[in-house]
C-alpha atoms as a PDB file:
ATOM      1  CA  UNK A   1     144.549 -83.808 212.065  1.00  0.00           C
ATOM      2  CA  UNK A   2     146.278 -82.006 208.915  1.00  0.00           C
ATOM      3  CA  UNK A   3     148.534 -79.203 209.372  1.00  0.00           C
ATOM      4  CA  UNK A   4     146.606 -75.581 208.754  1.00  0.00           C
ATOM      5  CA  UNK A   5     148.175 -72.642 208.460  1.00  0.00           C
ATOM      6  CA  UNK A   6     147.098 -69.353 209.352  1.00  0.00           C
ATOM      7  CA  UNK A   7     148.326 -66.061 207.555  1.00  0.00           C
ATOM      8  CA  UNK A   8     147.097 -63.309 209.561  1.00  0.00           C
ATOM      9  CA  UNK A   9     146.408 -59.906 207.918  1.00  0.00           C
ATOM     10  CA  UNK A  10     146.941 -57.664 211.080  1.00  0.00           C
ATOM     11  CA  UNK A  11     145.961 -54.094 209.295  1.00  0.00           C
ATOM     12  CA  UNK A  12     145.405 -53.735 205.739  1.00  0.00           C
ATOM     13  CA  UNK A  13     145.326 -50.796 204.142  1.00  0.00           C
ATOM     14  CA  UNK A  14     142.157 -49.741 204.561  1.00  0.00           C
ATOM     15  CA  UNK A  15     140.521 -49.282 207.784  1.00  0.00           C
ATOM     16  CA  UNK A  16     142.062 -46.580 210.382  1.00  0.00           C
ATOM     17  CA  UNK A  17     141.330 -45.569 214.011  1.00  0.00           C
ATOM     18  CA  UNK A  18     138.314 -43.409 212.950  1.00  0.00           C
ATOM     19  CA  UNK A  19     136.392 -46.888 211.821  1.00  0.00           C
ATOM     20  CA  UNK A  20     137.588 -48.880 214.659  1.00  0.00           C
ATOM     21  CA  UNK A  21     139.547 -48.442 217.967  1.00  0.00           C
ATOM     22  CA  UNK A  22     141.297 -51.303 217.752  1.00  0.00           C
ATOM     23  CA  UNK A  23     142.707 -51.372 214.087  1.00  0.00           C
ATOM     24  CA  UNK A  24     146.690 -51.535 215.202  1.00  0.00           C
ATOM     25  CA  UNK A  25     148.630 -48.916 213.150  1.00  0.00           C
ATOM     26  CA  UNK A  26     151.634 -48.092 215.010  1.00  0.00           C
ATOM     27  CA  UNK A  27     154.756 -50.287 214.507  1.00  0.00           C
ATOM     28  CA  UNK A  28     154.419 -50.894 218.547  1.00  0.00           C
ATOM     29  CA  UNK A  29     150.646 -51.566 218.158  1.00  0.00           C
ATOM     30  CA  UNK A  30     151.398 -53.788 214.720  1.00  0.00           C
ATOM     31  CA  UNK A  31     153.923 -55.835 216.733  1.00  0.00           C
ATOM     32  CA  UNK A  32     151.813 -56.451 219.989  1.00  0.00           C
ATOM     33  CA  UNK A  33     149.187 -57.505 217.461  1.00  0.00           C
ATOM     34  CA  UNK A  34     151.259 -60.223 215.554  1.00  0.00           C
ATOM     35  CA  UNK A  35     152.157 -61.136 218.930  1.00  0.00           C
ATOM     36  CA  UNK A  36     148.863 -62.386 220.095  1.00  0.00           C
ATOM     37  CA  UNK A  37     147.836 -63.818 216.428  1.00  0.00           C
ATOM     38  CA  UNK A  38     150.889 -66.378 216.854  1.00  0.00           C
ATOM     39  CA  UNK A  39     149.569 -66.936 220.174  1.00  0.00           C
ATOM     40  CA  UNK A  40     146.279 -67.953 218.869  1.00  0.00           C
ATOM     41  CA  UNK A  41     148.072 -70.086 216.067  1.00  0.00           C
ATOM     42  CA  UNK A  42     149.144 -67.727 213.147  1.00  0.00           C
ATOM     43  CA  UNK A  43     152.070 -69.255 211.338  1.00  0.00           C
ATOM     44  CA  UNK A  44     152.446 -66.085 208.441  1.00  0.00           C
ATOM     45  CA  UNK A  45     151.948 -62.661 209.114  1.00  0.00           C
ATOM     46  CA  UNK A  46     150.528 -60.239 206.437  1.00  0.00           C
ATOM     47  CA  UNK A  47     152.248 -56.773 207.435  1.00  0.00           C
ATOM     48  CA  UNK A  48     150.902 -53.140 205.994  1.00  0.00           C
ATOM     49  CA  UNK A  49     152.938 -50.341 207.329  1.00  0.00           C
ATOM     50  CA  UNK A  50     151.445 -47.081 208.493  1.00  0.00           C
ATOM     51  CA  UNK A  51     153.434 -43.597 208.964  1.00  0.00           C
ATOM     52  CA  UNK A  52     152.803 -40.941 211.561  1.00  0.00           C
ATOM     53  CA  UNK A  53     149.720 -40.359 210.416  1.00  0.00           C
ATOM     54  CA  UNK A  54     147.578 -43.376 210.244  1.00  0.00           C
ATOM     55  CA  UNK A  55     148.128 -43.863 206.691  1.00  0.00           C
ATOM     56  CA  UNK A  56     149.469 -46.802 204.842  1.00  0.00           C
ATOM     57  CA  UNK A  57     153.237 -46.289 203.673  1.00  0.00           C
ATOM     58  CA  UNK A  58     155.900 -48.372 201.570  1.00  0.00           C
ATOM     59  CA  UNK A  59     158.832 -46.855 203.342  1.00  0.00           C
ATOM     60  CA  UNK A  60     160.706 -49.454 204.400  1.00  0.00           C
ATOM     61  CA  UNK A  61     162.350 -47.654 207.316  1.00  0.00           C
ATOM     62  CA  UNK A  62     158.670 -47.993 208.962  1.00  0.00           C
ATOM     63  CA  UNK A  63     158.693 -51.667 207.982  1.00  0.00           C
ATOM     64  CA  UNK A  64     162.219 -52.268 209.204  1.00  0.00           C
ATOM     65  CA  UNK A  65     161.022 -51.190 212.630  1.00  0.00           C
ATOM     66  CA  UNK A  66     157.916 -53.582 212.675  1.00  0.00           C
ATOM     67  CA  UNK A  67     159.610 -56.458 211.139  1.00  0.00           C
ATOM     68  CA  UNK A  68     162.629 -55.950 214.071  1.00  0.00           C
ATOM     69  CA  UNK A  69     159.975 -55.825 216.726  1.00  0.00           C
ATOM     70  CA  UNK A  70     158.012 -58.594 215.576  1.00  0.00           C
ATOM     71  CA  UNK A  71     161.430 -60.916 215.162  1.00  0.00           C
ATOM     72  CA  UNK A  72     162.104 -60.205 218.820  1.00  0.00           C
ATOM     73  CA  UNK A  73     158.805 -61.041 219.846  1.00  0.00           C
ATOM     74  CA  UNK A  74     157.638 -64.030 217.370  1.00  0.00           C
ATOM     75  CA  UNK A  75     160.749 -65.228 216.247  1.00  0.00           C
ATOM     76  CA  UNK A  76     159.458 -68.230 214.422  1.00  0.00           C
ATOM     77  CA  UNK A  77     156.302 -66.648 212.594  1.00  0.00           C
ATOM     78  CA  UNK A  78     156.882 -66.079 208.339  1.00  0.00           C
ATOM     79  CA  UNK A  79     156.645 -62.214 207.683  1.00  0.00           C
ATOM     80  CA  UNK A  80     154.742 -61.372 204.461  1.00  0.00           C
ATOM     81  CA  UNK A  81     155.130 -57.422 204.004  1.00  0.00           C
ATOM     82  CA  UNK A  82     152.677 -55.920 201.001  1.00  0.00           C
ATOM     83  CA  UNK A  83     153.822 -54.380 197.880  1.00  0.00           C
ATOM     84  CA  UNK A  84     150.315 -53.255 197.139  1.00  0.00           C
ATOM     85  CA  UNK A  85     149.616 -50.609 194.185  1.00  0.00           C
ATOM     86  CA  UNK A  86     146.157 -49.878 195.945  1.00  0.00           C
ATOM     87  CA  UNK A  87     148.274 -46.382 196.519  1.00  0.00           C
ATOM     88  CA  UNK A  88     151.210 -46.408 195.422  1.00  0.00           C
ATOM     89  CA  UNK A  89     152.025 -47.014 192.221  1.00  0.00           C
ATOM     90  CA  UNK A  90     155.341 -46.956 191.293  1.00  0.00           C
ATOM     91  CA  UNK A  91     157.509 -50.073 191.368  1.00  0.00           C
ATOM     92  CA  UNK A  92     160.370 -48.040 193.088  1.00  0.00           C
ATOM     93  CA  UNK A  93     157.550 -47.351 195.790  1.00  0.00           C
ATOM     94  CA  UNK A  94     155.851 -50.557 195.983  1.00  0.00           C
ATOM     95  CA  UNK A  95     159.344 -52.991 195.895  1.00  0.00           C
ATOM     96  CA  UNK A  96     161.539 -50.599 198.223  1.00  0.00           C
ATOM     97  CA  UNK A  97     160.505 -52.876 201.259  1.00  0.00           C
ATOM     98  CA  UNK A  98     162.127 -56.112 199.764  1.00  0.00           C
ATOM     99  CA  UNK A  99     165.375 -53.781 199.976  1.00  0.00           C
ATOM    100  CA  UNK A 100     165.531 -54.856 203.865  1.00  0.00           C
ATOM    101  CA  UNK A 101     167.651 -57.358 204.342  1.00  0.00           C
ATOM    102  CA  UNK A 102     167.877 -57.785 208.974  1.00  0.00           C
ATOM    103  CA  UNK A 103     165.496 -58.899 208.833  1.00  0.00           C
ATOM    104  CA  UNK A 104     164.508 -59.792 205.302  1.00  0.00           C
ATOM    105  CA  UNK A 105     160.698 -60.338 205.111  1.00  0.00           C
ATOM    106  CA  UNK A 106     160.267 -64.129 203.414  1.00  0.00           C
ATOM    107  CA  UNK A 107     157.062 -63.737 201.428  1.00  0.00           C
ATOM    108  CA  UNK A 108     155.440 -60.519 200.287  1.00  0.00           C
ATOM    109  CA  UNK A 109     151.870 -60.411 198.472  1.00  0.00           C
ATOM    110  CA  UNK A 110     152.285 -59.556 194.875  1.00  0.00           C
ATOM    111  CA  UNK A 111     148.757 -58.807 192.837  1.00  0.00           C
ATOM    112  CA  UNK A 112     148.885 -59.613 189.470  1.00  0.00           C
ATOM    113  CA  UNK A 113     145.891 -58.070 187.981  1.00  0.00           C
ATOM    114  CA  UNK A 114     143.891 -54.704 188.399  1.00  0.00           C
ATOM    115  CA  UNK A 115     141.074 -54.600 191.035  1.00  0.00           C
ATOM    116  CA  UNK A 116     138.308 -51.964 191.684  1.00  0.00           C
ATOM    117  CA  UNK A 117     137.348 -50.952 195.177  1.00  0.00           C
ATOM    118  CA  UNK A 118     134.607 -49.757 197.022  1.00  0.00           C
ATOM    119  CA  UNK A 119     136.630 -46.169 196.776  1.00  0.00           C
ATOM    120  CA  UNK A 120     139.240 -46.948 194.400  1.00  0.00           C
ATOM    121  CA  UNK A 121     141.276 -49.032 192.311  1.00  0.00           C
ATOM    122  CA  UNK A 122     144.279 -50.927 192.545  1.00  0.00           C
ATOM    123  CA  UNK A 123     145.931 -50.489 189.067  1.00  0.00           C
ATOM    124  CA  UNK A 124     148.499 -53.211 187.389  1.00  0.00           C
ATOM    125  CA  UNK A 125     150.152 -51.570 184.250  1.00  0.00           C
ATOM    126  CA  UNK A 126     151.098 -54.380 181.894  1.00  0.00           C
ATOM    127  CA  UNK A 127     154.181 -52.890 181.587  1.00  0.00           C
END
């Protein structure tokens, strides 16, 4: 059999507790979700951060605490944090979670071009 590899996008930014129950958005909930997807045979994790609130967040203090937990938990699993301009659009925003460096995520998603959404737009400035 060839090798596959799985990249598991545990929330996104998109959909919150009001669409489903069972979207994780809690660092706690975002961990024990990664968890189970490298139990069922995830090798990369695709992390979104969410703040008190339910709503997605750059911070990287927020993502410091999820990629800790999940280290503990899955230490062998690649973490892949976003740097999404869906929301945020400044570069200071969308790069501060590459600052962390305990651990250091080892892939984040970069999108090259600008992309319109159901709702909105995810805006690239060519500069």
């Amino acid at each position: 059999m060839d090798d596959l590899i799985i990249n598991a996008a545990i929330t996104g930014m998109v959909p919150t507790k009001k669409d489903t129950p069972h979207v994780p958005v809690s660092p706690e909930e975002i961990i024990a979700d990664v968890r189970r997807c490298r139990d069922a045979g995830a090798s990369i994790v695709h992390l979104h951060a969410r703040d008190s609130d339910d709503l997605p967040t750059y911070r990287k203090d927020i993502y410091s605490q999820i990629l800790n937990g999940v280290r503990k938990v899955c230490p062998d699993i690649i973490l892949c944090v976003s740097t999404s301009g869906r929301v945020f659009k400044t570069f200071e925003q969308r790069s501060e979670v590459l600052e962390l460096v305990d651990p250091a995520p080892e892939m984040a998603s970069l999108t090259l071009g600008s992309m319109n959404f159901a709702r909105n737009e995810s805006v690239n400035s060519p500069i």
